[in-house]
Every structure is written in structure tokens, then in C-alpha cells.
N, C-alpha and C. Protein backbone atom coordinates (compact mmCIF):
# COMPACT_ATOMS: atom_id res chain seq x y z
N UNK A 1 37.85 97.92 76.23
CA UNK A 1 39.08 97.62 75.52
C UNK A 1 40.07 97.01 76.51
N UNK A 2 40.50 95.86 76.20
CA UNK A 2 41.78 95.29 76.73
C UNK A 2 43.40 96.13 77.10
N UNK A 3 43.96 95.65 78.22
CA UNK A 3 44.99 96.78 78.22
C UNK A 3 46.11 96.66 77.12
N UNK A 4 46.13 95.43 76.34
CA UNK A 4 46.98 95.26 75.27
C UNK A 4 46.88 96.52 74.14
N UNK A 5 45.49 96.26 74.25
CA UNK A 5 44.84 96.81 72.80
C UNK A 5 44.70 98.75 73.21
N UNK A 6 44.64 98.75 74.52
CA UNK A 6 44.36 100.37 74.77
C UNK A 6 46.15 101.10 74.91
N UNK A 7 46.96 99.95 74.86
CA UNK A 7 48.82 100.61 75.14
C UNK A 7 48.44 100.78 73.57
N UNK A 8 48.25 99.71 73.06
CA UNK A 8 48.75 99.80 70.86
C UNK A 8 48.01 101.21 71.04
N UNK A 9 46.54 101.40 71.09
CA UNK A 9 45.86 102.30 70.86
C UNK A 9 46.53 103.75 71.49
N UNK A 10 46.92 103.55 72.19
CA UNK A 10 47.79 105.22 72.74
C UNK A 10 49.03 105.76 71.57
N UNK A 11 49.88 104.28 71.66
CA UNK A 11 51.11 104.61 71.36
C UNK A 11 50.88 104.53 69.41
N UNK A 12 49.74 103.82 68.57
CA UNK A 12 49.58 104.56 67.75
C UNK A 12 49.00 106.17 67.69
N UNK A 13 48.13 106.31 68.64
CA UNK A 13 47.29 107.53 68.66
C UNK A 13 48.96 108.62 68.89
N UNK A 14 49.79 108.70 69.57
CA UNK A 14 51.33 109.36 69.73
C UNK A 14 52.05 109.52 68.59
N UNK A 15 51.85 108.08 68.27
CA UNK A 15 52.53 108.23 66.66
C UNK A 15 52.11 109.00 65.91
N UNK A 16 51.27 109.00 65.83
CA UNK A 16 50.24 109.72 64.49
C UNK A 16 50.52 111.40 64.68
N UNK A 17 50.65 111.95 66.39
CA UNK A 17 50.36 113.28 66.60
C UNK A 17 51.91 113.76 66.39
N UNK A 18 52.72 112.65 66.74
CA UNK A 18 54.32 113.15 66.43
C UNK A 18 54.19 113.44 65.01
N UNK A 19 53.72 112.86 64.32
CA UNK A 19 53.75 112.99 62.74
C UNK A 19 53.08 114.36 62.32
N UNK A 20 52.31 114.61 63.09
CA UNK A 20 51.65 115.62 62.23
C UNK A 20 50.98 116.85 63.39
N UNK A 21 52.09 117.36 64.19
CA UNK A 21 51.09 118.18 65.32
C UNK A 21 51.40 119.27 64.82
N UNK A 22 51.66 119.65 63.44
CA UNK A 22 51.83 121.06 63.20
C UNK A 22 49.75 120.95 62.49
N UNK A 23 50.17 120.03 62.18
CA UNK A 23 48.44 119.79 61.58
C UNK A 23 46.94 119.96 62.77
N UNK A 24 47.70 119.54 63.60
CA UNK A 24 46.63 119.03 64.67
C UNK A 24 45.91 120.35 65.15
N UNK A 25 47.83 121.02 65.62
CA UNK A 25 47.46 122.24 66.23
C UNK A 25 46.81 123.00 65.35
N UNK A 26 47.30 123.16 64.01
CA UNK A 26 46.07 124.24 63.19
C UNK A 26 45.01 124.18 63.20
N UNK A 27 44.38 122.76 62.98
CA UNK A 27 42.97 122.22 63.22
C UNK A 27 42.51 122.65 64.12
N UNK A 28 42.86 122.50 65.51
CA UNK A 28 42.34 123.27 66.68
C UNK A 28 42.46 124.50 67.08
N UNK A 29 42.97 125.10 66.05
CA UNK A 29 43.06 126.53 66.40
C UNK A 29 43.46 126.97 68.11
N UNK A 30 43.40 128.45 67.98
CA UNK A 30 43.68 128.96 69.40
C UNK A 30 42.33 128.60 71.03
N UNK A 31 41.53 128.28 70.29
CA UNK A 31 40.70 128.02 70.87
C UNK A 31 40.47 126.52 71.60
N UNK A 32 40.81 125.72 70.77
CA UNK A 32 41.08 124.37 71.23
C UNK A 32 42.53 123.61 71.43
N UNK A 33 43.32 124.49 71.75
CA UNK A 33 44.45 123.75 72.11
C UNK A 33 45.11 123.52 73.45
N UNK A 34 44.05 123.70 74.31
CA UNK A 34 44.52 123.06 75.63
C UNK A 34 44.29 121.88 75.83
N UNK A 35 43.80 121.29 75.50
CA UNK A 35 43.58 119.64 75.56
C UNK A 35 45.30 118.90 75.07
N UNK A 36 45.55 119.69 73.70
CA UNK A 36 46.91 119.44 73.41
C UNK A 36 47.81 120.14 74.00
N UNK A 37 47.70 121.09 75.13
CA UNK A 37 48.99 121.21 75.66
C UNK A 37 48.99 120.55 76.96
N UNK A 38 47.63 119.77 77.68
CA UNK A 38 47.69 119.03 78.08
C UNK A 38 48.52 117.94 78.33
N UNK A 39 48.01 117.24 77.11
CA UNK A 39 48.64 116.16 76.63
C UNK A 39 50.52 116.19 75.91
N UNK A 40 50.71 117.18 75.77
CA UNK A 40 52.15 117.33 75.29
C UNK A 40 52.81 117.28 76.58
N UNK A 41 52.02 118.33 77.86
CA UNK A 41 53.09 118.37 79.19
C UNK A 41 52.81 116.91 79.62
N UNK A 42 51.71 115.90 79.44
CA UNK A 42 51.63 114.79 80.21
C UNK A 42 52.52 113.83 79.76
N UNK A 43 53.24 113.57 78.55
CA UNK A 43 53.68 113.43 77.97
C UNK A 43 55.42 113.33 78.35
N UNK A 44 55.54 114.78 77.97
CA UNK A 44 56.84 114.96 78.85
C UNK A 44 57.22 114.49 79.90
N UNK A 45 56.56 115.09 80.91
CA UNK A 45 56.21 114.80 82.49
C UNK A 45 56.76 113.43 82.82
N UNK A 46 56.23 112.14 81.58
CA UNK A 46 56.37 110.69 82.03
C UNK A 46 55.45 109.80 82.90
N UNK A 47 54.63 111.09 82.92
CA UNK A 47 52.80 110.38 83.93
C UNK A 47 52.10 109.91 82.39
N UNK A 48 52.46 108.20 82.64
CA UNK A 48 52.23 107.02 81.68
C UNK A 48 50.79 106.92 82.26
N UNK A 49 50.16 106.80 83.04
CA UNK A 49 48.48 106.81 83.35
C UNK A 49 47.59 107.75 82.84
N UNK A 50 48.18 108.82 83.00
CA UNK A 50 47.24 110.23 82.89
C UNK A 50 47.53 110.11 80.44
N UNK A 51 48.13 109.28 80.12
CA UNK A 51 48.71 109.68 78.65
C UNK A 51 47.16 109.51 77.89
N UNK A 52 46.65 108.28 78.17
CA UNK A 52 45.00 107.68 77.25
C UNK A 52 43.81 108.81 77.77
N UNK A 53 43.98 109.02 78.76
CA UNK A 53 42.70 110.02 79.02
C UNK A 53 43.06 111.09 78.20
N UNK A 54 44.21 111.89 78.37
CA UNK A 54 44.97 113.62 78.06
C UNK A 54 44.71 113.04 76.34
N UNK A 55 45.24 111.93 75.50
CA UNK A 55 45.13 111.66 74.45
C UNK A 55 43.54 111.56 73.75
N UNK A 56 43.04 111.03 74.53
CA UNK A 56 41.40 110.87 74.68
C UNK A 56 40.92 112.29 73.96
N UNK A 57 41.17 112.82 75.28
CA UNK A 57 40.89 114.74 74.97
C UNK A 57 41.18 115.25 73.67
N UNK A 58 42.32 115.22 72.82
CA UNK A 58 42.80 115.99 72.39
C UNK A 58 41.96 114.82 70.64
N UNK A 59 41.79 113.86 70.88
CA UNK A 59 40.75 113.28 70.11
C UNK A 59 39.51 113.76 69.63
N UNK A 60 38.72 113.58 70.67
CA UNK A 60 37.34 114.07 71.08
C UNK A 60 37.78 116.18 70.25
N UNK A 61 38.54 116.75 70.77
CA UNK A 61 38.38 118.52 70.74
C UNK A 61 38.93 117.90 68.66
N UNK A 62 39.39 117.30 68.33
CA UNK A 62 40.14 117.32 66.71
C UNK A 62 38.62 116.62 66.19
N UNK A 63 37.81 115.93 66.77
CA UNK A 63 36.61 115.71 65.88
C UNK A 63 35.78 116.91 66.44
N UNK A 64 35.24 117.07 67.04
CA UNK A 64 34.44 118.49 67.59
C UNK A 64 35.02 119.43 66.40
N UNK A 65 36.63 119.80 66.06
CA UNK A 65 37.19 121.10 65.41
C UNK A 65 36.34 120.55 63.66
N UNK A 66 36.12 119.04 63.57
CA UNK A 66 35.95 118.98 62.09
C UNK A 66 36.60 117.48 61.90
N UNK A 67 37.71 117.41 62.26
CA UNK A 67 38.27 115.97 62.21
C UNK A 67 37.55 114.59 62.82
N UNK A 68 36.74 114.25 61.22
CA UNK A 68 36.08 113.02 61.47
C UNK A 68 36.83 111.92 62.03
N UNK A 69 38.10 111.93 61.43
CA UNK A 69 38.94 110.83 61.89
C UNK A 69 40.07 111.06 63.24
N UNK A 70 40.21 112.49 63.72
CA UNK A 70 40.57 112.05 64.64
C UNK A 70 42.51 112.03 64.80
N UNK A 71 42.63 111.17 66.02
CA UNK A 71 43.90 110.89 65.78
C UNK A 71 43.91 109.12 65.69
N UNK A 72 42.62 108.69 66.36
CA UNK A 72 42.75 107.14 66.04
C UNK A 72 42.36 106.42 64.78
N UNK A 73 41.25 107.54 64.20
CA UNK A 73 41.19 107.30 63.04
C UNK A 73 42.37 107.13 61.55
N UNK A 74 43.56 107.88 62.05
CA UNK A 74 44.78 107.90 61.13
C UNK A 74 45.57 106.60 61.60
N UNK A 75 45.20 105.58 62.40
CA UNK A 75 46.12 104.41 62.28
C UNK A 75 46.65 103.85 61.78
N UNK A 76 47.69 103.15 61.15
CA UNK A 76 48.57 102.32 60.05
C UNK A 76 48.10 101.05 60.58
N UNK A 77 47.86 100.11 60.23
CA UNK A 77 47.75 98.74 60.29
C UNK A 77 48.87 98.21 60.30
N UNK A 78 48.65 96.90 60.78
CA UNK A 78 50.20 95.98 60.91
C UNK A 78 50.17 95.57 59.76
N UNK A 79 51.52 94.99 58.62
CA UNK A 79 51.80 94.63 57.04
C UNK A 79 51.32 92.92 57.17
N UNK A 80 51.26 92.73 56.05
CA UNK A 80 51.08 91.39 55.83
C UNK A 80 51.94 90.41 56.95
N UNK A 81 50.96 88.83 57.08
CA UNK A 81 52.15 88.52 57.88
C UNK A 81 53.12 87.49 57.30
N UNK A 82 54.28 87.69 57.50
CA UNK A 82 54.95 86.58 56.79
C UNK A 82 56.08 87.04 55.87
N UNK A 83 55.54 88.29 55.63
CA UNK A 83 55.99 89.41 54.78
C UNK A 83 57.19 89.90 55.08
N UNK A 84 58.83 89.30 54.39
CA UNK A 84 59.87 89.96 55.09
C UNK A 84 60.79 90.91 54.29
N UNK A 85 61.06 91.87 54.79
CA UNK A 85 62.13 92.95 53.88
C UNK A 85 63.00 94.34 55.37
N UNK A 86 63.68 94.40 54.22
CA UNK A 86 64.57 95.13 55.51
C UNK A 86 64.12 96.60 54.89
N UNK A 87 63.66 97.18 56.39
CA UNK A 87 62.90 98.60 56.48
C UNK A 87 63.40 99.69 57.36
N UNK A 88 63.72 100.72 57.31
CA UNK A 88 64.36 101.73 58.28
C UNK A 88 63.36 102.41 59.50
N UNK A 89 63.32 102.00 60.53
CA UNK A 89 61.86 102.98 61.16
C UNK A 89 62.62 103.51 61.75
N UNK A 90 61.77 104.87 62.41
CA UNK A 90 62.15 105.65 63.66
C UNK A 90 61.79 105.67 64.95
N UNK A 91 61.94 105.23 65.99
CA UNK A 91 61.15 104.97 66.88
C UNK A 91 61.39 106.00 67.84
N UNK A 92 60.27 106.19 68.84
CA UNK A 92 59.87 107.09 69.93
C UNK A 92 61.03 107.12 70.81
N UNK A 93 61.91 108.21 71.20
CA UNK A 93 62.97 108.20 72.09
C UNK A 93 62.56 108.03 73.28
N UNK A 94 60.84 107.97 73.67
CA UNK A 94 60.24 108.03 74.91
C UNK A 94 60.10 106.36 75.28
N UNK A 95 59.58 106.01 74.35
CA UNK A 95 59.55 104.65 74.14
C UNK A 95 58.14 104.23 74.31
N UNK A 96 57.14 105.50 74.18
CA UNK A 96 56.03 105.88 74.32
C UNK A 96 55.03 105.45 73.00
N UNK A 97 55.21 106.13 71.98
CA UNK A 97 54.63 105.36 70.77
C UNK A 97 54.93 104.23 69.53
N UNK A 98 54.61 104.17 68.61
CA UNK A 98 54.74 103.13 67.77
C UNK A 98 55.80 103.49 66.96
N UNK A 99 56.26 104.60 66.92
CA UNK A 99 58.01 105.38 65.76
C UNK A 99 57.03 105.55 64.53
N UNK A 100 57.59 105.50 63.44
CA UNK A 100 56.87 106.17 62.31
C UNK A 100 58.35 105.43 60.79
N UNK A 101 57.52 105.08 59.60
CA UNK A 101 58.74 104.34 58.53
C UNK A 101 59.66 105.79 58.40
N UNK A 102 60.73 105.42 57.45
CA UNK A 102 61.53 106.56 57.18
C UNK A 102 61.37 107.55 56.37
N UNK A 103 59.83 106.69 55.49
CA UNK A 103 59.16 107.93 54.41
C UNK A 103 58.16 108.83 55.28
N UNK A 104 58.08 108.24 56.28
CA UNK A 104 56.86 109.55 56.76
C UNK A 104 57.62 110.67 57.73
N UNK A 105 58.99 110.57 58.01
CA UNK A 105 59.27 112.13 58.55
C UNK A 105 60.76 112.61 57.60
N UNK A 106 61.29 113.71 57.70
CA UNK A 106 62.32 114.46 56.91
C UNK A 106 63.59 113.78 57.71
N UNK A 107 64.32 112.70 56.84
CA UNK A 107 65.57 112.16 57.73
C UNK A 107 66.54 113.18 57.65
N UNK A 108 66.45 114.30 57.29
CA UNK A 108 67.79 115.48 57.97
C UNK A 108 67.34 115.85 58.97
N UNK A 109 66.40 115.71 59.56
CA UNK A 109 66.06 115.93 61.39
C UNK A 109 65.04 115.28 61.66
N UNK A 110 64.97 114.22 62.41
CA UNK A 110 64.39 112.83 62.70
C UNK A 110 64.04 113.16 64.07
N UNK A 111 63.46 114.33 64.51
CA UNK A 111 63.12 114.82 65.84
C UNK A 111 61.30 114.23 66.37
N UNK A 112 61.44 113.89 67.52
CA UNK A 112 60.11 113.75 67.61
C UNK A 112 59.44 114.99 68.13
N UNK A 113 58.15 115.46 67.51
CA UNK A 113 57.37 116.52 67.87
C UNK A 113 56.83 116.87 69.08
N UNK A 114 56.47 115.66 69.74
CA UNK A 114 55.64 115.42 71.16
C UNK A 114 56.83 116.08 71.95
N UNK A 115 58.34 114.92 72.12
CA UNK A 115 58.80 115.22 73.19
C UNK A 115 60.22 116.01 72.71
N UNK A 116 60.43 116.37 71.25
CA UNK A 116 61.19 117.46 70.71
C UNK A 116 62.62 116.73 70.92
N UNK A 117 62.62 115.55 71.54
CA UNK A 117 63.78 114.80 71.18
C UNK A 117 64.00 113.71 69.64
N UNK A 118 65.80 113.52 70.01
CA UNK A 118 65.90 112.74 68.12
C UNK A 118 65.41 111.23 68.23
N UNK A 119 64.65 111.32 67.30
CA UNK A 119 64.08 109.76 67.12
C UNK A 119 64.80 108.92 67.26
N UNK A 120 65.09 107.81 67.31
CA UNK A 120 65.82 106.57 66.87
C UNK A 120 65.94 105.82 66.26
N UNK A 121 67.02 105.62 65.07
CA UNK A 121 66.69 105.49 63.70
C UNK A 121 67.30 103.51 63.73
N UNK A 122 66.47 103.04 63.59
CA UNK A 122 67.01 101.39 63.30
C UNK A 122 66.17 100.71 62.55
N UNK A 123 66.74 99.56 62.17
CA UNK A 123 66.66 98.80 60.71
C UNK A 123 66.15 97.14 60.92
N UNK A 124 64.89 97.46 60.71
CA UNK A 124 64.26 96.11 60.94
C UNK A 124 64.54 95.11 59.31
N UNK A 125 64.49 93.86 60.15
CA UNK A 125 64.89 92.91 58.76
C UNK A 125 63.71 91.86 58.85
């Protein structure tokens, strides 16, 4: 994989776990969640090298738990192109993943999960 295509591939794979690590972690139970606390302190930390491997991990242990798809498997695709309308996203305060639209988290607290800071809420046209 190209390094273009392995940054998209992280920083969707981030997106996806900000969205849903109350999910992740259940999936992996007590037994498999060091890979994700791994990856949450690597995260924090700001060690941008160590993020695709620690993310890697916590992939690999969510299909092993049952999860065929994974965290790369939940990707959003890019919209049509050409396609213009004004849309609210949230983006990564880390500046780490891809943010998430305004229907997929609760806008009375727009927090990101990974790094427990407030998203950043702006308005693409």
C-alpha cells in the first residue's frame, strides 16, 4: 500500500473507532483489549509511526473476537464527485483521522472518544 493510501487508511480506520469504541471495546471483551489500550495510549502520546501498526492490532484482535469487518471494513467512501451541498462535519481535534458527518455523533457533546477531546465542528460547502 502506498503512503497516501495507508495515512486515508489509518485516519479512516480512527474515524470509525472514535465513532464507535464503546462497541469495539465490548466486542473485545476483557480479554482482548490490550491491543486497544495500546492503540488509545499511542494515540494520545502523538507517536504518528507506531498509530498503523497499534491500529493494525486492534483490527486483526476485532476480527479474531467475531468482527468480520473489522475497523477497515466500516469505511465510508468518498460522495459523488461533482456533488455540491453545504454539510456540517466534525473533525479530529488531533488532526489524526477523517472527523465523522453531524448525523453520526450526539451534537450536545461532540467529544472525540480516542483522544476524549471536543471535536471540531465546521461547515463544508
Amino acid at each position: 500500500m502506498q503512503p497516501s493510501q495507508d495515512a486515508g487508511r489509518v485516519a479512516a480506520g480512527l474515524a470509525y473507532l472514535c465513532g464507535h469504541l464503546a462497541d469495539v471495546r465490548e466486542t473485545l471483551g476483557e480479554d482482548g483489549n490490550e491491543p486497544l489500550r495500546r492503540l488509545l495510549e499511542v494515540v494520545r502520546s502523538g507517536e504518528a509511526a507506531d498509530v498503523g501498526p497499534a491500529l493494525d492490532a486492534v483490527h486483526s484482535a476485532l476480527r479474531s473476537a467475531g468482527d468480520a469487518r473489522g475497523l477497515y471494513g466500516n469505511q465510508r467512501g468518498i460522495g459523488p464527485v461533482g456533488v455540491r451541498h453545504l454539510e456540517v462535519v466534525y473533525r479530529c481535534p488531533l488532526g489524526r483521522c477523517t472527523g465523522r458527518a453531524a448525523g453520526e455523533i450526539d451534537e450536545d457533546s461532540p467529544r472525540c472518544a480516542v483522544a476524549g477531546r471536543e471535536l471540531l465542528r465546521e461547515r463544508l460547502s
